[in-house]
Protein backbone atom coordinates (compact mmCIF):
# COMPACT_ATOMS: atom_id res chain seq x y z
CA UNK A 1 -39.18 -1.40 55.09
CA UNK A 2 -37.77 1.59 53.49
CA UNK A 3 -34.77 1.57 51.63
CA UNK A 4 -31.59 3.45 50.64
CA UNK A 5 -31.09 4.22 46.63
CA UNK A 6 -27.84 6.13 45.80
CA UNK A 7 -27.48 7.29 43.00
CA UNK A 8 -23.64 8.06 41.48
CA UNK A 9 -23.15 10.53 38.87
CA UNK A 10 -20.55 11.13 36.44
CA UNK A 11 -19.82 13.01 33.60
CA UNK A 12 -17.82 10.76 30.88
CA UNK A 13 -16.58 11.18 27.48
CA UNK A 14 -19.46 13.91 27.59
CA UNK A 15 -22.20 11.57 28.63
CA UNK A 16 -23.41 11.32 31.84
CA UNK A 17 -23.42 8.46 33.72
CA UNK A 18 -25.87 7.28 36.80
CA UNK A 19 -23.79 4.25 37.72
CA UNK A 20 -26.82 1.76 36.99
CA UNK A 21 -29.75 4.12 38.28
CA UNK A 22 -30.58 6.15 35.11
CA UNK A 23 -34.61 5.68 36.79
CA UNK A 24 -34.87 5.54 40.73
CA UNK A 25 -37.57 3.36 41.46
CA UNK A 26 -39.12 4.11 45.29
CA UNK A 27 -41.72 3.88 48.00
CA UNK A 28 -42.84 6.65 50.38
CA UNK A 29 -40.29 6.97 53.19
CA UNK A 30 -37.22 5.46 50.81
CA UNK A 31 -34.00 7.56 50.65
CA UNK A 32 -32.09 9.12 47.89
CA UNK A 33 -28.95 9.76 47.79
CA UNK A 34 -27.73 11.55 45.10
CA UNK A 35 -23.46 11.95 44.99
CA UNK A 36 -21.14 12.80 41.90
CA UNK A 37 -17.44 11.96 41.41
CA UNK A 38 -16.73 15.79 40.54
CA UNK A 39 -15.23 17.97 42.90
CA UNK A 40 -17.66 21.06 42.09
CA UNK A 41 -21.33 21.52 42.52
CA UNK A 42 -24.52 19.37 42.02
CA UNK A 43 -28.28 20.53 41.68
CA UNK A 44 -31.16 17.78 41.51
CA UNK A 45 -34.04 20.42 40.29
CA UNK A 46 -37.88 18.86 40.31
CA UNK A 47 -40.66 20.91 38.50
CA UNK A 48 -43.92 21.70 39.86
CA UNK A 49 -44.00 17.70 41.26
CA UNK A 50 -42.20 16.36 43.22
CA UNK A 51 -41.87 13.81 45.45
CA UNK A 52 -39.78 15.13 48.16
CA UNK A 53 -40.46 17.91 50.76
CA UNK A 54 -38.68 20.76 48.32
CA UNK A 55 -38.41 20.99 44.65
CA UNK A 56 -34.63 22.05 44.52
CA UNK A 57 -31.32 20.67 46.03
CA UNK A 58 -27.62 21.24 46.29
CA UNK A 59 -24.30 20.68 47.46
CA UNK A 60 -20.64 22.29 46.79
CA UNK A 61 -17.50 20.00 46.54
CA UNK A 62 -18.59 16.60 46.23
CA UNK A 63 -20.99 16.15 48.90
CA UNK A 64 -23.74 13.94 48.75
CA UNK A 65 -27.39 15.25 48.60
CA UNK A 66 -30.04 13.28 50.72
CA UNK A 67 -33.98 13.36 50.68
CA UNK A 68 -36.95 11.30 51.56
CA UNK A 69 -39.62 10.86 49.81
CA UNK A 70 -42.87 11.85 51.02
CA UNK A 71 -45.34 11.35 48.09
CA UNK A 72 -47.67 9.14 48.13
CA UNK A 73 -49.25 9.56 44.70
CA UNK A 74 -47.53 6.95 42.41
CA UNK A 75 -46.32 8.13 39.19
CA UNK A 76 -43.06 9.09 37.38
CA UNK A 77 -41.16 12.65 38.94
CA UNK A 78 -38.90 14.10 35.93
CA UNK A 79 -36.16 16.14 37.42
CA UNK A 80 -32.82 18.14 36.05
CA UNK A 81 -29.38 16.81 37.49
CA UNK A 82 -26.80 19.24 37.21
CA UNK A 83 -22.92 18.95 37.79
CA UNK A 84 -20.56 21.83 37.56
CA UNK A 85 -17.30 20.41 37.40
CA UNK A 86 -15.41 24.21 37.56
CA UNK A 87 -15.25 24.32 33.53
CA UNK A 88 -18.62 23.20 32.38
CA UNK A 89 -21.79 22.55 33.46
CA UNK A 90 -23.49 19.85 32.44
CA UNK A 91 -27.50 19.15 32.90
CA UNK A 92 -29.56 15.95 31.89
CA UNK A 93 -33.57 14.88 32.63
CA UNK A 94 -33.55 11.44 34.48
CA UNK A 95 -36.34 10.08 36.60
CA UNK A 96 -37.72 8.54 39.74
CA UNK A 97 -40.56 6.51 40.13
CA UNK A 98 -43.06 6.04 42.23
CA UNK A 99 -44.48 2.50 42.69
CA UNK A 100 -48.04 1.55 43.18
CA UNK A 101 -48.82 0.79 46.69
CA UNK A 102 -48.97 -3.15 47.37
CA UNK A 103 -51.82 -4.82 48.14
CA UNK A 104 -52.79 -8.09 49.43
C-alpha cells in the first residue's frame, strides 16, 4: 500500500527544521510532500539520482511540492532543500531512502 510522507520545513533560530523527517524513508509509488511554513519559495534539487520522475522542484508562496517516487533501485537519494523566505535563502542536504524490496 503506498503511503503519504510530508515533510514540514522550517527555518529556526538559523537551523532548519524537518518537523521529525530529517531522512524520508519510502517505497516505489509512496508520496512526498514537501511544504515549508515560509511565505516565499522552496526548491527540493536531486543530483544526477533521483528517485522521482525529475531531478528539480518548486513552488512560490507556501505551496506544497508533491512527487512520487518511481525508483525502484534501493539506496539513499541526497538532495538540496532550499527556502527563500524574501531576505535569505537558506539551503541544507537531507535525504530519502529507499527501502529494500520485501520478501517472503
Amino acid at each position: 500500500m503506498n503511503k503519504r510522507h510530508v515533510v514540514s520545513l522550517a527555518v529556526r533560530n538559523g537551523e532548519f527544521d524537518y518537523g521529525g523527517k530529517e531522512c524520508v524513508m519510502v517505497e516505489p509509488g509512496d508520496t512526498v510532500i514537501w511544504k515549508s511554513d515560509a511565505r516565499g519559495h522552496l526548491a527540493i534539487q536531486f543530483g544526477f539520482e533521483t528517485p522521482f520522475e525529475s531531478r528539480g522542484f518548486k513552488s512560490k508562496e507556501g505551496k506544497p511540492i508533491t512527487a512520487t517516487v518511481v525508483s525502484r533501485s534501493p539506496g539513499v537519494y541526497k538532495y538540496t532543500a532550499v527556502i527563500y523566505d524574501g531576505e535569505e535563502l537558506w539551503l541544507d542536504d537531507p535525504v530519502i531512502i529507499i527501502r529494500p524490496p520485501k520478501t517472503g
